[in-house]
Protein backbone atom coordinates (compact mmCIF):
# COMPACT_ATOMS: atom_id res chain seq x y z
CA UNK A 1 1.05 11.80 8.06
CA UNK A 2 2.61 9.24 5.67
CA UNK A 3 5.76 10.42 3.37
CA UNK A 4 5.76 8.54 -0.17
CA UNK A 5 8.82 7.90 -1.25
CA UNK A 6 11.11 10.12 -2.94
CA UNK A 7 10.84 8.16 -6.38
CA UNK A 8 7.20 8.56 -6.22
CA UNK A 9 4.65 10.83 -7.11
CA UNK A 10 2.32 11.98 -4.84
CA UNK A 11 -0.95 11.23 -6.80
CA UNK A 12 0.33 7.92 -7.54
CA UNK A 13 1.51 6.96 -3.55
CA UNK A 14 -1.97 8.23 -2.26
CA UNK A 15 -3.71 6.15 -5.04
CA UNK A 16 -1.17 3.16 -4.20
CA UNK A 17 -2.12 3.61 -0.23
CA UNK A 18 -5.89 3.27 -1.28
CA UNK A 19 -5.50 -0.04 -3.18
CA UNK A 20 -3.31 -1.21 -0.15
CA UNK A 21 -5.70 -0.24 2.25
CA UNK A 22 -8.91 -1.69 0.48
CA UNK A 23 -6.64 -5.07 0.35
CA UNK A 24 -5.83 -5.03 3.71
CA UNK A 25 -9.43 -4.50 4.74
CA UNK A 26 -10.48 -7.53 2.56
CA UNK A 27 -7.81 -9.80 4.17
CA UNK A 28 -8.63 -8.23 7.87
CA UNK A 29 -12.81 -9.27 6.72
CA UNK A 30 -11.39 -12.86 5.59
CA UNK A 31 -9.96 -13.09 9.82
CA UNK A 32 -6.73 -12.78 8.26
CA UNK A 33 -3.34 -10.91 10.06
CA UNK A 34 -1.14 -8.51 8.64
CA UNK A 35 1.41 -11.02 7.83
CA UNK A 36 -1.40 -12.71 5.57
CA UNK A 37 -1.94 -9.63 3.46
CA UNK A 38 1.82 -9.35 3.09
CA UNK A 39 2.06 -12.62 1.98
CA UNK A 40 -0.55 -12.16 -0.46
CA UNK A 41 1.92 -9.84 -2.63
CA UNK A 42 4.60 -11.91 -1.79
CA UNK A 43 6.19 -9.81 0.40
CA UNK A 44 6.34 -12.64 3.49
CA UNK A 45 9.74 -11.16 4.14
CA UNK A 46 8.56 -8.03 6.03
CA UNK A 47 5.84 -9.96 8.12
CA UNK A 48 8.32 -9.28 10.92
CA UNK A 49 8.88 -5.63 10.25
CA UNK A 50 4.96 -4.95 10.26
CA UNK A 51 5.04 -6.76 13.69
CA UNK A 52 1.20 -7.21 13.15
CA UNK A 53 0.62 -3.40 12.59
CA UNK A 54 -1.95 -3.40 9.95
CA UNK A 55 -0.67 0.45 9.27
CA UNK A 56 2.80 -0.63 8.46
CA UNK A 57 1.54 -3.53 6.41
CA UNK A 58 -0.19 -0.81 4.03
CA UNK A 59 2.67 1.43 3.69
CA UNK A 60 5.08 -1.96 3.08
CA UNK A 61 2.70 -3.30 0.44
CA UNK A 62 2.52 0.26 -1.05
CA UNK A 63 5.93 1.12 -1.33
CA UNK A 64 6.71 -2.47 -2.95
CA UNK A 65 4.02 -1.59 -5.82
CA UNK A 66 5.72 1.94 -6.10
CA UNK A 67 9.03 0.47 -6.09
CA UNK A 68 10.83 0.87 -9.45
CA UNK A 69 11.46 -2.14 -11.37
CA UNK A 70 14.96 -2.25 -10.99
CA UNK A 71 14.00 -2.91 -6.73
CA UNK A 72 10.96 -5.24 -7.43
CA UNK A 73 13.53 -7.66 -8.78
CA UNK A 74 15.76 -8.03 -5.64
C-alpha cells in the first residue's frame, strides 16, 4: 500500500496516483520506458531512482504534482 505524503491529502494523493497512472499507461502504449514518462513532466532527474520500475515512476510523478510550490521550484 502506497503512503501519500504527509503534506497531502488523501483524496487528493489517490486522485494524483490516478492521473499518474493513466499517463504512465499512455506513455507505456506509445513503447515508451519509465524514464520517458518522467521526462514528460520534466522530472528526467529521477529516471535513475525509478530504475525502470513503472510503479516508482507513478508515485515520483505524483508526489512532484503534490509537491507544494515552494519544492516544485527547486
Amino acid at each position: 500500500m502506497q503512503m501519500s505524503p504527509e503534506y497531502v491529502d488523501t483524496m487528493q494523493w489517490h486522485q494524483t496516483l490516478g492521473y499518474a497512472r493513466q499517463v504512465c499507461a499512455r506513455v507505456f502504449r506509445d513503447g515508451g520506458a519509465p524514464a520517458d514518462a518522467l521526462g514528460a513532466f520534466g522530472l528526467a532527474r529521477y529516471a535513475e531512482k525509478a530504475d525502470g520500475d513503472w510503479s516508482k515512476a507513478v508515485e515520483i510523478i505524483a508526489e512532484a504534482m503534490c509537491a507544494p510550490a515552494s519544492k516544485r521550484a527547486a
